[in-house]
PDB file of N, CA and C in Angstrom:
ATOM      1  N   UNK A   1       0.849  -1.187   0.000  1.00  0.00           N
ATOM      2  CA  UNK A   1       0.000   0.000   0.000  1.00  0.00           C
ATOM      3  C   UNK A   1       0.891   1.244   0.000  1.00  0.00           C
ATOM      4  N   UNK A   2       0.440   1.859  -1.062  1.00  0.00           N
ATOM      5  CA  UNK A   2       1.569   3.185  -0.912  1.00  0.00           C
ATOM      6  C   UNK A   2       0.705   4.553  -0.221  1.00  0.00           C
ATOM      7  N   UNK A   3       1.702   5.548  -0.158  1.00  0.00           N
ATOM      8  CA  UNK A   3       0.952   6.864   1.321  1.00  0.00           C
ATOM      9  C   UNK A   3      -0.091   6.946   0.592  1.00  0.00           C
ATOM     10  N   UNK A   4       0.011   7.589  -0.879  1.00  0.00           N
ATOM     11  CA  UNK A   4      -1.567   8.451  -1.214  1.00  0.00           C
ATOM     12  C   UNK A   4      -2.797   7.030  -1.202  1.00  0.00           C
ATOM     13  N   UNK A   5      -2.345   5.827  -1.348  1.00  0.00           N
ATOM     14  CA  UNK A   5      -3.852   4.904  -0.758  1.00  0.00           C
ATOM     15  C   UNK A   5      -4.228   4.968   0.881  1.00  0.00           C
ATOM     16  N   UNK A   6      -3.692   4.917   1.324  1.00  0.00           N
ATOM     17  CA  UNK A   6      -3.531   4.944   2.252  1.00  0.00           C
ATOM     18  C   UNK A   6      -4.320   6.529   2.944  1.00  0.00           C
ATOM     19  N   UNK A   7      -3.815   7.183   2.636  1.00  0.00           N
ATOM     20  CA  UNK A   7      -4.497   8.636   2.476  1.00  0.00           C
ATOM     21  C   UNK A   7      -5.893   8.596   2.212  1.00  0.00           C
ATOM     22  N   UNK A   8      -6.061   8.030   0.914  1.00  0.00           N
ATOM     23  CA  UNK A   8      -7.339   7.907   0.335  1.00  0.00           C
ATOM     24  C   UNK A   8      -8.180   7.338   1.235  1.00  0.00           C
ATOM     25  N   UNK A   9      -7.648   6.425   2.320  1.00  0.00           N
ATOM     26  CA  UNK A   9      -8.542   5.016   2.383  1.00  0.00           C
ATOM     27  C   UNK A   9      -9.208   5.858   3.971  1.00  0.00           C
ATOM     28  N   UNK A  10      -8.180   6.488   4.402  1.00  0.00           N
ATOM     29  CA  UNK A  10      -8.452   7.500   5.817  1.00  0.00           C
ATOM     30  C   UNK A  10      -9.231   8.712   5.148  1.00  0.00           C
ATOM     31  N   UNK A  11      -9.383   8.900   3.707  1.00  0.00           N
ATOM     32  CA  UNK A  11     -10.380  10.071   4.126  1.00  0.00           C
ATOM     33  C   UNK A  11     -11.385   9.396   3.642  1.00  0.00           C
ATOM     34  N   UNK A  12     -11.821   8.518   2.774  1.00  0.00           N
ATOM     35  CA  UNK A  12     -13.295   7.872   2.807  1.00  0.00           C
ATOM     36  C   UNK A  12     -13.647   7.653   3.885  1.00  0.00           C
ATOM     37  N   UNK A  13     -13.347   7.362   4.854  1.00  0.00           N
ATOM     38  CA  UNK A  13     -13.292   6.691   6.322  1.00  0.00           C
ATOM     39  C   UNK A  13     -13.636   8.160   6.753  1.00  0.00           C
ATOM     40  N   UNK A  14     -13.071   9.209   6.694  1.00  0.00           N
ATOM     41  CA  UNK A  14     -14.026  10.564   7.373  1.00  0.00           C
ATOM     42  C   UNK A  14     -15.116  11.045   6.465  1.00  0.00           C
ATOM     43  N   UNK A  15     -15.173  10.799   5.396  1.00  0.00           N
ATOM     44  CA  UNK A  15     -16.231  11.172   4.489  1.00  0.00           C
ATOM     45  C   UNK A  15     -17.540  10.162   4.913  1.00  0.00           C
ATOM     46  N   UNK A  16     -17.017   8.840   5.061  1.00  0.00           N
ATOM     47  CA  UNK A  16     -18.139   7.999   5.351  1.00  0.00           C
ATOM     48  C   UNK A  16     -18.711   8.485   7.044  1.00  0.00           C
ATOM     49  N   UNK A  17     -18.216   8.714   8.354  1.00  0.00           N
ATOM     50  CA  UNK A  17     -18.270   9.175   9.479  1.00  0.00           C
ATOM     51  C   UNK A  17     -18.793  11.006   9.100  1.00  0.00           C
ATOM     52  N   UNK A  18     -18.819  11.821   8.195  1.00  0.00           N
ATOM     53  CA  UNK A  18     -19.433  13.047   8.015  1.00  0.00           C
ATOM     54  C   UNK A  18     -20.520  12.423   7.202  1.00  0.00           C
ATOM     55  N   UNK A  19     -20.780  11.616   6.586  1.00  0.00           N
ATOM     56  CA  UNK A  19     -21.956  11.415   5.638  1.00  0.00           C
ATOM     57  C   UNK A  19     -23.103  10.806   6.814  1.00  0.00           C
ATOM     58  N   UNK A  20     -22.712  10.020   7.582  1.00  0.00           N
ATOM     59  CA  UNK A  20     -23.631   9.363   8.761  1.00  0.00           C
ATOM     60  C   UNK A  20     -23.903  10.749   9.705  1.00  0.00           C
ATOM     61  N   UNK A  21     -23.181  11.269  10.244  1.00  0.00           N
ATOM     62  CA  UNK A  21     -23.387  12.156  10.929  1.00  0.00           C
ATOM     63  C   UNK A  21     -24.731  13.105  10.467  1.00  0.00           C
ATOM     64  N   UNK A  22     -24.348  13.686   9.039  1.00  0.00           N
ATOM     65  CA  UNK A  22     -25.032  14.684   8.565  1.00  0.00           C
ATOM     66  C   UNK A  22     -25.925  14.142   6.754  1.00  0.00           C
ATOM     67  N   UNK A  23     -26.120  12.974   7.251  1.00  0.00           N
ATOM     68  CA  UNK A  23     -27.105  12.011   5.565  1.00  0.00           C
ATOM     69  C   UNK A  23     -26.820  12.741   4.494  1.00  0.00           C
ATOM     70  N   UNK A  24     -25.089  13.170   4.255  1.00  0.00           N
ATOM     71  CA  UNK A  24     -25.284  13.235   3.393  1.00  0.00           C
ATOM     72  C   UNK A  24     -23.412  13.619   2.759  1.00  0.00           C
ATOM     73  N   UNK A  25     -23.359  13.126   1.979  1.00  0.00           N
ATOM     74  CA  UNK A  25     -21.701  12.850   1.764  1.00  0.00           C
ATOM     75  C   UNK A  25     -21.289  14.189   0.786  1.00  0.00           C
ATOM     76  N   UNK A  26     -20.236  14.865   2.115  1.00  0.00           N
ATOM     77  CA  UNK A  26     -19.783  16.179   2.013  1.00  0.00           C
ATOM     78  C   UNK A  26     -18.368  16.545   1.027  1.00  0.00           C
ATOM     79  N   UNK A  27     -18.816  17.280   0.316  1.00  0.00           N
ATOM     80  CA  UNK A  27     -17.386  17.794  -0.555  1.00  0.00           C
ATOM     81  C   UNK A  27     -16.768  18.742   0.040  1.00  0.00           C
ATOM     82  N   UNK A  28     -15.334  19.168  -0.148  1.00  0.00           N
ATOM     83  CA  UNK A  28     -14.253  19.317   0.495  1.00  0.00           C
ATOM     84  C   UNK A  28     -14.641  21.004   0.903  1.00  0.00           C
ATOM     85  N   UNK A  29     -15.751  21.793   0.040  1.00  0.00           N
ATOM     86  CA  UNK A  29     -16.010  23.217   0.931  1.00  0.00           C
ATOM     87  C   UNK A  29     -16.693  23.048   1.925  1.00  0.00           C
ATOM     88  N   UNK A  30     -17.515  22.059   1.861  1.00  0.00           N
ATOM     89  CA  UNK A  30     -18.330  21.710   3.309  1.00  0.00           C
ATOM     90  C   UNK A  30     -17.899  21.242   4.400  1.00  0.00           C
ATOM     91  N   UNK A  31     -16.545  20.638   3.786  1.00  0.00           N
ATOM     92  CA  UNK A  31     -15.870  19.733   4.938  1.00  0.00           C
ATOM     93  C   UNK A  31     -15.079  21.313   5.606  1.00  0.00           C
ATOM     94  N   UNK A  32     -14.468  22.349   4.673  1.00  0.00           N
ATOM     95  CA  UNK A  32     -13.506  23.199   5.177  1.00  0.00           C
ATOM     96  C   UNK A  32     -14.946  24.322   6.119  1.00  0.00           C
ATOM     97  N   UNK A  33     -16.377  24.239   5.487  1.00  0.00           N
ATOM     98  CA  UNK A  33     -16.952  25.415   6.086  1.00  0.00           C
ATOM     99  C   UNK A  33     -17.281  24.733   7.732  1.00  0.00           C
ATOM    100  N   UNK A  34     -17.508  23.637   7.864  1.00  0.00           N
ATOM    101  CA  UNK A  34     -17.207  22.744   9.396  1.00  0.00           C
ATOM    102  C   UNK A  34     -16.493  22.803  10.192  1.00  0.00           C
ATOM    103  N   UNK A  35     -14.868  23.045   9.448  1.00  0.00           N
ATOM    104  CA  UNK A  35     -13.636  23.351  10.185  1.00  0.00           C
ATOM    105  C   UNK A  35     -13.851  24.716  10.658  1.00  0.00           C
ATOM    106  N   UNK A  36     -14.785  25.751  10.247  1.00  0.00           N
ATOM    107  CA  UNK A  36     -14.487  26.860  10.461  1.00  0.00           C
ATOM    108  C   UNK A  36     -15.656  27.642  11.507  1.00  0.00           C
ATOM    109  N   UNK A  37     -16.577  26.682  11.646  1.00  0.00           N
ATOM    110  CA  UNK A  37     -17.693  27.114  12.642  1.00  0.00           C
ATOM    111  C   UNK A  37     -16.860  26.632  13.570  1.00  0.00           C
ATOM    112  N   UNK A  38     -16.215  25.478  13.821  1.00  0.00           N
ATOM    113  CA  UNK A  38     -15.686  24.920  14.944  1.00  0.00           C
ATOM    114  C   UNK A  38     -14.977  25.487  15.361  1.00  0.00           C
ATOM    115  N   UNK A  39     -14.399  26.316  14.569  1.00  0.00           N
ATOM    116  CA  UNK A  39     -13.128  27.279  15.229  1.00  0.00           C
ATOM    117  C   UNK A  39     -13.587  27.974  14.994  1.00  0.00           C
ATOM    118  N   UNK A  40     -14.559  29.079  14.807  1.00  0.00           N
ATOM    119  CA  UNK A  40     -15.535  30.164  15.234  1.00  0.00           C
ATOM    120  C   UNK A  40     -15.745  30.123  16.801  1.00  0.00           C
ATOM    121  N   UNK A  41     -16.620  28.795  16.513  1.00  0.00           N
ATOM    122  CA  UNK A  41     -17.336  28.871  17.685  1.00  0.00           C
ATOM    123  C   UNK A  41     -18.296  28.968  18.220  1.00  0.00           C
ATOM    124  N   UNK A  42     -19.098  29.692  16.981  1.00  0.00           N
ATOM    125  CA  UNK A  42     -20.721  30.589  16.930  1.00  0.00           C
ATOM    126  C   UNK A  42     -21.485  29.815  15.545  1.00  0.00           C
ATOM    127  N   UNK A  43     -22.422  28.585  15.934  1.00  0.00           N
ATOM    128  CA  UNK A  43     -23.218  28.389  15.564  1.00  0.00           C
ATOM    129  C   UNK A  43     -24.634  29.072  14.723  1.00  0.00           C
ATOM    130  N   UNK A  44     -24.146  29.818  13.981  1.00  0.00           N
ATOM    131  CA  UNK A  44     -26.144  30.601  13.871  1.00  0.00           C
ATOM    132  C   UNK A  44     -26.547  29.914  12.795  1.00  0.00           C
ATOM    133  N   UNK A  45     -27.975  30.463  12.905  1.00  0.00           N
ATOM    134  CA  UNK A  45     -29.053  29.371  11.991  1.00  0.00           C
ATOM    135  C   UNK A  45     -28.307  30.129  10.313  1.00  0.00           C
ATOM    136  N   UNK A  46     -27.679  31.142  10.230  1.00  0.00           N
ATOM    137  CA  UNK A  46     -27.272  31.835   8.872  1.00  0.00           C
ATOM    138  C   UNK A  46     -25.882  32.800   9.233  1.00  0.00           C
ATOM    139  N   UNK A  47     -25.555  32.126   7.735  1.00  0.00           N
ATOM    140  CA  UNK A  47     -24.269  33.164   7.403  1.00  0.00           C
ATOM    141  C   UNK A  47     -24.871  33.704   6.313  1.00  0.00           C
ATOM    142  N   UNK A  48     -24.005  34.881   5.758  1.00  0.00           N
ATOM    143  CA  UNK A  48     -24.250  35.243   4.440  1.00  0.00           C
ATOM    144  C   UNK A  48     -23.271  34.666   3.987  1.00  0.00           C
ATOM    145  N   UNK A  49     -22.875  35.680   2.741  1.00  0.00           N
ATOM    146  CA  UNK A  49     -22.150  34.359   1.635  1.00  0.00           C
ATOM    147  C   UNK A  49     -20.690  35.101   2.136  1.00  0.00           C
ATOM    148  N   UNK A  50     -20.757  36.106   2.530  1.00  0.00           N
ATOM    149  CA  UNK A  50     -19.224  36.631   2.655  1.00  0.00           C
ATOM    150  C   UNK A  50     -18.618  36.006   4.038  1.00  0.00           C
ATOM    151  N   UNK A  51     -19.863  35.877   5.090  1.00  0.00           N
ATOM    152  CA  UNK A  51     -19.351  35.063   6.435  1.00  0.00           C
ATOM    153  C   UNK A  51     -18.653  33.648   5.988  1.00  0.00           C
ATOM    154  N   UNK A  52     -19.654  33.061   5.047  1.00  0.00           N
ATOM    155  CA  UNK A  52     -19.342  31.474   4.929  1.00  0.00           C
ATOM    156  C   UNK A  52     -17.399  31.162   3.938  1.00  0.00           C
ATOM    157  N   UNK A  53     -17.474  32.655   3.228  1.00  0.00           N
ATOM    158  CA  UNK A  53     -16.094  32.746   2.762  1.00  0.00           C
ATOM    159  C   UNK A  53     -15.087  33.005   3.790  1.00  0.00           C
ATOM    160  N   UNK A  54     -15.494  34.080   4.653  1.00  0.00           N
ATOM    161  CA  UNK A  54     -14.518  34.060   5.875  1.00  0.00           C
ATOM    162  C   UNK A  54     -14.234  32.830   6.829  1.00  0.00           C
ATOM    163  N   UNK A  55     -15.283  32.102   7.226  1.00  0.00           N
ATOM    164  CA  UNK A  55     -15.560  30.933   7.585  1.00  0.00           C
ATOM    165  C   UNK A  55     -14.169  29.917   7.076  1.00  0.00           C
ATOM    166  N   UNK A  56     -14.672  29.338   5.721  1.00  0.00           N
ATOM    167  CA  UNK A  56     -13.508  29.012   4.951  1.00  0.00           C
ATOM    168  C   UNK A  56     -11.776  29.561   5.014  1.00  0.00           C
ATOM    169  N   UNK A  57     -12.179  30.302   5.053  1.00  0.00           N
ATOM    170  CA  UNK A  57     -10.595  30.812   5.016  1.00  0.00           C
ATOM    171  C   UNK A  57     -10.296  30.368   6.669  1.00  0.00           C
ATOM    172  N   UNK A  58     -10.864  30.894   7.643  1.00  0.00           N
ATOM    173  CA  UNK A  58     -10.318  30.479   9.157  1.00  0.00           C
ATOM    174  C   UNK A  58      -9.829  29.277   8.745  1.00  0.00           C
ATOM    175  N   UNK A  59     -11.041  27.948   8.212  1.00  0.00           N
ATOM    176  CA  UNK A  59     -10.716  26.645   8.529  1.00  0.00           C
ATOM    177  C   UNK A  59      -9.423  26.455   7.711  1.00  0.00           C
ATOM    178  N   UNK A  60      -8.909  27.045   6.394  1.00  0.00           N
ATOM    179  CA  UNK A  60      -7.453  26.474   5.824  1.00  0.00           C
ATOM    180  C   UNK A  60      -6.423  27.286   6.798  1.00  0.00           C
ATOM    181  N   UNK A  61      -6.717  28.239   7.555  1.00  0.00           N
ATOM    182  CA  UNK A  61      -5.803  29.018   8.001  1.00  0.00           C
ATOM    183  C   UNK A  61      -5.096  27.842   9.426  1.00  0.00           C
ATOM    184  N   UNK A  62      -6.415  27.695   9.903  1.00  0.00           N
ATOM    185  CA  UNK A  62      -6.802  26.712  11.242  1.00  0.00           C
ATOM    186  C   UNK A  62      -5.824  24.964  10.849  1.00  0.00           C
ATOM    187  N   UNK A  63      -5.969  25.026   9.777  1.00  0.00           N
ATOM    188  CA  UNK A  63      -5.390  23.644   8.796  1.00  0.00           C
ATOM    189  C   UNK A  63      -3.994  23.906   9.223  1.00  0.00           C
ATOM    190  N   UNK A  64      -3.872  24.658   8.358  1.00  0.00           N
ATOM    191  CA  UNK A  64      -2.477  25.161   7.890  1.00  0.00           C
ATOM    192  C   UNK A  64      -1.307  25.587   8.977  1.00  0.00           C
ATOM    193  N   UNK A  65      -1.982  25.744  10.226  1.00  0.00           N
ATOM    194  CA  UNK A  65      -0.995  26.155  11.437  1.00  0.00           C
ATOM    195  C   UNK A  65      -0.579  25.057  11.868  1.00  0.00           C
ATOM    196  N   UNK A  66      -1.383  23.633  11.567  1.00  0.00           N
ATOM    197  CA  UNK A  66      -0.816  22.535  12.440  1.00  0.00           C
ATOM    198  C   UNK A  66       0.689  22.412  11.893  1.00  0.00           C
ATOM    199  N   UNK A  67       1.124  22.656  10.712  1.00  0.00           N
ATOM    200  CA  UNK A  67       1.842  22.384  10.430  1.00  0.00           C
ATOM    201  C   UNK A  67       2.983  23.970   9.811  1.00  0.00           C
ATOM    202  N   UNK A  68       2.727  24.646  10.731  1.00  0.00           N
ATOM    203  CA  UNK A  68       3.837  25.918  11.118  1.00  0.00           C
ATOM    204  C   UNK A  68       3.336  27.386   9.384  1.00  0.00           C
ATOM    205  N   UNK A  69       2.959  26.642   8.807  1.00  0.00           N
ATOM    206  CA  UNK A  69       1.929  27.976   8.025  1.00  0.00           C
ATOM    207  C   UNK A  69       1.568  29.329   8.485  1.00  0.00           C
ATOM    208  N   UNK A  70       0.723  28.793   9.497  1.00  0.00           N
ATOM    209  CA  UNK A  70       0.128  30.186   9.678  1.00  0.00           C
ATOM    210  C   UNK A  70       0.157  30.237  11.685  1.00  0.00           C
ATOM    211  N   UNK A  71      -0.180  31.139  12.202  1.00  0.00           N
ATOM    212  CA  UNK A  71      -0.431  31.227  13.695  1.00  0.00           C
ATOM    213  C   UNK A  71      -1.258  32.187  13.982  1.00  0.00           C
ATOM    214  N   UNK A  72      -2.383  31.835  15.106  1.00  0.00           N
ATOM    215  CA  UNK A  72      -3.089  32.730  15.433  1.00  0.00           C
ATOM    216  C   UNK A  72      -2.556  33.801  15.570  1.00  0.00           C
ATOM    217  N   UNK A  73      -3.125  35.254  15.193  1.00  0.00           N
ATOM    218  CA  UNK A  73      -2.584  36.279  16.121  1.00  0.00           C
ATOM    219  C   UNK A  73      -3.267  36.967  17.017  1.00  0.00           C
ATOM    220  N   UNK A  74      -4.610  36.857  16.841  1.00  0.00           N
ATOM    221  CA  UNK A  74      -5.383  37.629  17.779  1.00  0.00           C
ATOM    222  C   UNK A  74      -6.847  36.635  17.490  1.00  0.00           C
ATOM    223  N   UNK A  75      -8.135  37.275  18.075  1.00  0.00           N
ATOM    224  CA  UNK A  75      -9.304  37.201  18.386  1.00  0.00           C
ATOM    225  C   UNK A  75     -10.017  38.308  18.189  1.00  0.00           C
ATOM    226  N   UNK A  76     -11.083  38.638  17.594  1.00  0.00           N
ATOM    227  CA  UNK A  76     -11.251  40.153  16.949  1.00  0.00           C
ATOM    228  C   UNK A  76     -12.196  40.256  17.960  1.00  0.00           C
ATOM    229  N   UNK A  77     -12.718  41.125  18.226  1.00  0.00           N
ATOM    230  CA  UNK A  77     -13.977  41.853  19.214  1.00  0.00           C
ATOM    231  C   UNK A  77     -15.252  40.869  19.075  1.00  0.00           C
ATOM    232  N   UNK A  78     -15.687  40.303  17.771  1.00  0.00           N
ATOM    233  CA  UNK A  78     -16.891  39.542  17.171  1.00  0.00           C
ATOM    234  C   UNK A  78     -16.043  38.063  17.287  1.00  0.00           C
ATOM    235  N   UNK A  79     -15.052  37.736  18.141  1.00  0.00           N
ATOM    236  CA  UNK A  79     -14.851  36.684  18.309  1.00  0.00           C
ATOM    237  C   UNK A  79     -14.251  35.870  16.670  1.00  0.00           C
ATOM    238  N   UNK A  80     -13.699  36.288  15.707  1.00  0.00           N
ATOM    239  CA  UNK A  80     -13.423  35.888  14.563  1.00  0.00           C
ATOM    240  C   UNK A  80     -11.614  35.976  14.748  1.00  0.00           C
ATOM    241  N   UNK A  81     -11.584  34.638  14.847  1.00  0.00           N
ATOM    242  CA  UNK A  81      -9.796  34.470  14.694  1.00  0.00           C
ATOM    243  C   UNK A  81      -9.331  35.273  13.584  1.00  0.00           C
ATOM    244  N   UNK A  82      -7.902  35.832  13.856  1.00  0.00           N
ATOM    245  CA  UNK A  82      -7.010  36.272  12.461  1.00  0.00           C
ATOM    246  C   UNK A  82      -6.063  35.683  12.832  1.00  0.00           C
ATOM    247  N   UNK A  83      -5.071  35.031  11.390  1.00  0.00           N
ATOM    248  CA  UNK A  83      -3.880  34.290  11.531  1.00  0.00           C
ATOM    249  C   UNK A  83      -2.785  35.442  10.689  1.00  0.00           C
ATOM    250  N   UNK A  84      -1.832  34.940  11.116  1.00  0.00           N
ATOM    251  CA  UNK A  84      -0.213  35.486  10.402  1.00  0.00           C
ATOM    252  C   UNK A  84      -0.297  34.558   9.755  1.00  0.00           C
ATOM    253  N   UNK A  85       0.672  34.716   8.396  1.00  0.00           N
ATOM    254  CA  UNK A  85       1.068  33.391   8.259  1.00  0.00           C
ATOM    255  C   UNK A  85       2.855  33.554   8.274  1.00  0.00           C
ATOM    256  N   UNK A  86       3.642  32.631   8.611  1.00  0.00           N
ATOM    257  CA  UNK A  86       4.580  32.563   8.772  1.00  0.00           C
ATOM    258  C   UNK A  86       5.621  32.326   7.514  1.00  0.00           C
ATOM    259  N   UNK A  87       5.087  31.223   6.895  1.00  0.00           N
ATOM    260  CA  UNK A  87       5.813  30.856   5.725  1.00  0.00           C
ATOM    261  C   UNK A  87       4.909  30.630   4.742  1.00  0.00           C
ATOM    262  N   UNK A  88       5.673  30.721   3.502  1.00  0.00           N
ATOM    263  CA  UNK A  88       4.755  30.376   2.177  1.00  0.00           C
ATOM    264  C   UNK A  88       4.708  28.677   1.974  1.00  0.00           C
ATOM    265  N   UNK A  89       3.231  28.624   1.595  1.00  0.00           N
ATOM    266  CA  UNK A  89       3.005  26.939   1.493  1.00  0.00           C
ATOM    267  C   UNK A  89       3.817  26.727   0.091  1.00  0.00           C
ATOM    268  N   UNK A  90       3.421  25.285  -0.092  1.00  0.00           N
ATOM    269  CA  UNK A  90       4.822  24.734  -1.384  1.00  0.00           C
ATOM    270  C   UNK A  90       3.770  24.760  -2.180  1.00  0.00           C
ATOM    271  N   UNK A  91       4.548  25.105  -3.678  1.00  0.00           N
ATOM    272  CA  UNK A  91       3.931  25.153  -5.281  1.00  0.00           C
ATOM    273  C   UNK A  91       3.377  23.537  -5.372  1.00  0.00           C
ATOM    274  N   UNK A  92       2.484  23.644  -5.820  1.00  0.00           N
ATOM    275  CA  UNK A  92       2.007  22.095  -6.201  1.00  0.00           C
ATOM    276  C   UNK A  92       0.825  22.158  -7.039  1.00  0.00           C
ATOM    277  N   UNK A  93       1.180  21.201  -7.897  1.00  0.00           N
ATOM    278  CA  UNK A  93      -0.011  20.665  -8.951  1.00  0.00           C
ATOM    279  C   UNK A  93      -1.502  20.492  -7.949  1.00  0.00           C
ATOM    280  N   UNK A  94      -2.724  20.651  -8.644  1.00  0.00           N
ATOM    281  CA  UNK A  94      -3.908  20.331  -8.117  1.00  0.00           C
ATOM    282  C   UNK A  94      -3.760  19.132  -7.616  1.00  0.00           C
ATOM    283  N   UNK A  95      -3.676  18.438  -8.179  1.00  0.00           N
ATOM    284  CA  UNK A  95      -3.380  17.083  -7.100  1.00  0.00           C
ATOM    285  C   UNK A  95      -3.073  17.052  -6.130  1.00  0.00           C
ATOM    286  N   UNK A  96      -1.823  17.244  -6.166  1.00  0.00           N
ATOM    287  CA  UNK A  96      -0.593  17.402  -5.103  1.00  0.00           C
ATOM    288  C   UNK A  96      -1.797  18.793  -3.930  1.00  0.00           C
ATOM    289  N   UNK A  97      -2.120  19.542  -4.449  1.00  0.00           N
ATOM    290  CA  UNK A  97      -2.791  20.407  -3.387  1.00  0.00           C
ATOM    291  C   UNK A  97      -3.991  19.664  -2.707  1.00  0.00           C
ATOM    292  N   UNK A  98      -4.498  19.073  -3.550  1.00  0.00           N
ATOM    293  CA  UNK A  98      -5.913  18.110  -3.106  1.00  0.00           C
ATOM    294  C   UNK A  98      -5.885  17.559  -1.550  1.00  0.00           C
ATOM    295  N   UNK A  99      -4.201  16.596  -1.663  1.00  0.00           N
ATOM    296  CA  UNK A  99      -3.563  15.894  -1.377  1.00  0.00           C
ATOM    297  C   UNK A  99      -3.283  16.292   0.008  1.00  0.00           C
ATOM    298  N   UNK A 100      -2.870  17.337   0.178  1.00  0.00           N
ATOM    299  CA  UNK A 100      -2.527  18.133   1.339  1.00  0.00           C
ATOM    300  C   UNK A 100      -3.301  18.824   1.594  1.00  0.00           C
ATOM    301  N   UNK A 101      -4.209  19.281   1.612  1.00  0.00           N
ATOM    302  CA  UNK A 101      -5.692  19.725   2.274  1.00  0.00           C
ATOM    303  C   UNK A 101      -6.076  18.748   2.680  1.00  0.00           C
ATOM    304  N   UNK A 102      -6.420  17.301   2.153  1.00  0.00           N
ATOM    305  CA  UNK A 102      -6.658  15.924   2.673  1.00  0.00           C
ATOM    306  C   UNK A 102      -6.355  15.719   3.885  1.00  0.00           C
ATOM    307  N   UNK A 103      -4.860  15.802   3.721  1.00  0.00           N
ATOM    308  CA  UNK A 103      -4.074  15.374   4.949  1.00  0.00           C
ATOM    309  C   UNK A 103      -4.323  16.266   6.550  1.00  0.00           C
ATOM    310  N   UNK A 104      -4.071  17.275   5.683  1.00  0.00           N
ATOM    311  CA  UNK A 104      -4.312  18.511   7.034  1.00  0.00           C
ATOM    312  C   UNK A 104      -5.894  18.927   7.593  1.00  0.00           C
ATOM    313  N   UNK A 105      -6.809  17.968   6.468  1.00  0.00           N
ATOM    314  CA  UNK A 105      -8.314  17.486   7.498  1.00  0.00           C
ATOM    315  C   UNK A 105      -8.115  17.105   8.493  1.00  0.00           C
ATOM    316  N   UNK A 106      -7.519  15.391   7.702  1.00  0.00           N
ATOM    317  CA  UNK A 106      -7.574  14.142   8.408  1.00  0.00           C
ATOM    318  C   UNK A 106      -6.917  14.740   9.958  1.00  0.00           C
ATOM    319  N   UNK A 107      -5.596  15.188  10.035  1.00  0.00           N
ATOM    320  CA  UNK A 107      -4.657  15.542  10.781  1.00  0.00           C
ATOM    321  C   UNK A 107      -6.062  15.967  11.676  1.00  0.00           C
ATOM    322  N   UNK A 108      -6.049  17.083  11.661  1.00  0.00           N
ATOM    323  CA  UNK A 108      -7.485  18.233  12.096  1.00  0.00           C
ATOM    324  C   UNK A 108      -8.562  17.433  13.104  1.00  0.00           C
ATOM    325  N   UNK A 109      -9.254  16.135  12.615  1.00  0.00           N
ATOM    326  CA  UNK A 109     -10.381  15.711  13.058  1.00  0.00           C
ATOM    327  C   UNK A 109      -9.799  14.565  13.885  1.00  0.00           C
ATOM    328  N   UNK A 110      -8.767  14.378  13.543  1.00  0.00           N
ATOM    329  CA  UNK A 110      -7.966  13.007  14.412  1.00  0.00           C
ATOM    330  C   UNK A 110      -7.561  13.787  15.976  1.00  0.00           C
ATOM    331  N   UNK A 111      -7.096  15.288  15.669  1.00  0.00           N
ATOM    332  CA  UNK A 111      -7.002  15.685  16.599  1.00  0.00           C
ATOM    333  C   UNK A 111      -7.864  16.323  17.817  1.00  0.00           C
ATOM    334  N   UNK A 112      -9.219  16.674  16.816  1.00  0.00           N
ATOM    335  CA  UNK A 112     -10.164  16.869  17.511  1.00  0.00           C
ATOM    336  C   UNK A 112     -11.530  15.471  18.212  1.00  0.00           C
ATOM    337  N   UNK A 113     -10.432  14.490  17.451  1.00  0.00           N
ATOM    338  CA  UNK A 113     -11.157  13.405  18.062  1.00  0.00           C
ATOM    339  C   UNK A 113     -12.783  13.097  17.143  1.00  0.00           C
ATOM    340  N   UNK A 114     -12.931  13.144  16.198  1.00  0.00           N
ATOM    341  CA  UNK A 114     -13.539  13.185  15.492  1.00  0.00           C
ATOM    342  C   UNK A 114     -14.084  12.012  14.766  1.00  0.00           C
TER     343      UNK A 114
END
């Protein structure tokens, strides 16, 4: 078995555990707009479309620190994290990016126990 099956085989395995959860099998903005209420914090019955983009961005930002990217820097008044980022992520083919958003889910929900 080589890493990217292996990879693969751990995120069906969270896709199948988000599809039970929520009946219904989530693509990778839904999976990142999840990461980003959670690290919000603030549940409401509605975002608009510019919240649910900010949203998004927390959760790759939130991704991306596990692995020295980015770091919180503050907490804004409305409770909305802002990150630094520290270093520039690596050039990579769509794949190769797919690939590593994958990983830095999986990483993410393993750590949150998920």
């Amino acid at each position: 078995m080589t890493e990217k099956d292996d990879l693969q085989l751990r995120w069906w395995a969270l896709e199948a555990k988000l599809m039970e959860r929520f009946g219904k099998k989530p693509d990778m903005e839904a999976i990142l707009f999840l990461v980003g209420i959670q690290e919000f914090g603030d549940l409401q019955e509605k975002f608009t479309k510019e919240q649910k983009q900010d949203l998004m961005h927390v959760a790759v930002c939130s991704l991306f620190s596990q692995s020295g990217y980015y770091e919180l820097e503050k907490v804004d008044e409305e409770g909305w994290p802002h990150f630094r980022q520290l270093k520039s992520l690596p050039v990579m083919n769509v794949i190769d990016q797919e690939n590593f958003m994958k990983d830095h889910l999986l990483l993410y929900f393993e750590k949150q126990q998920i």
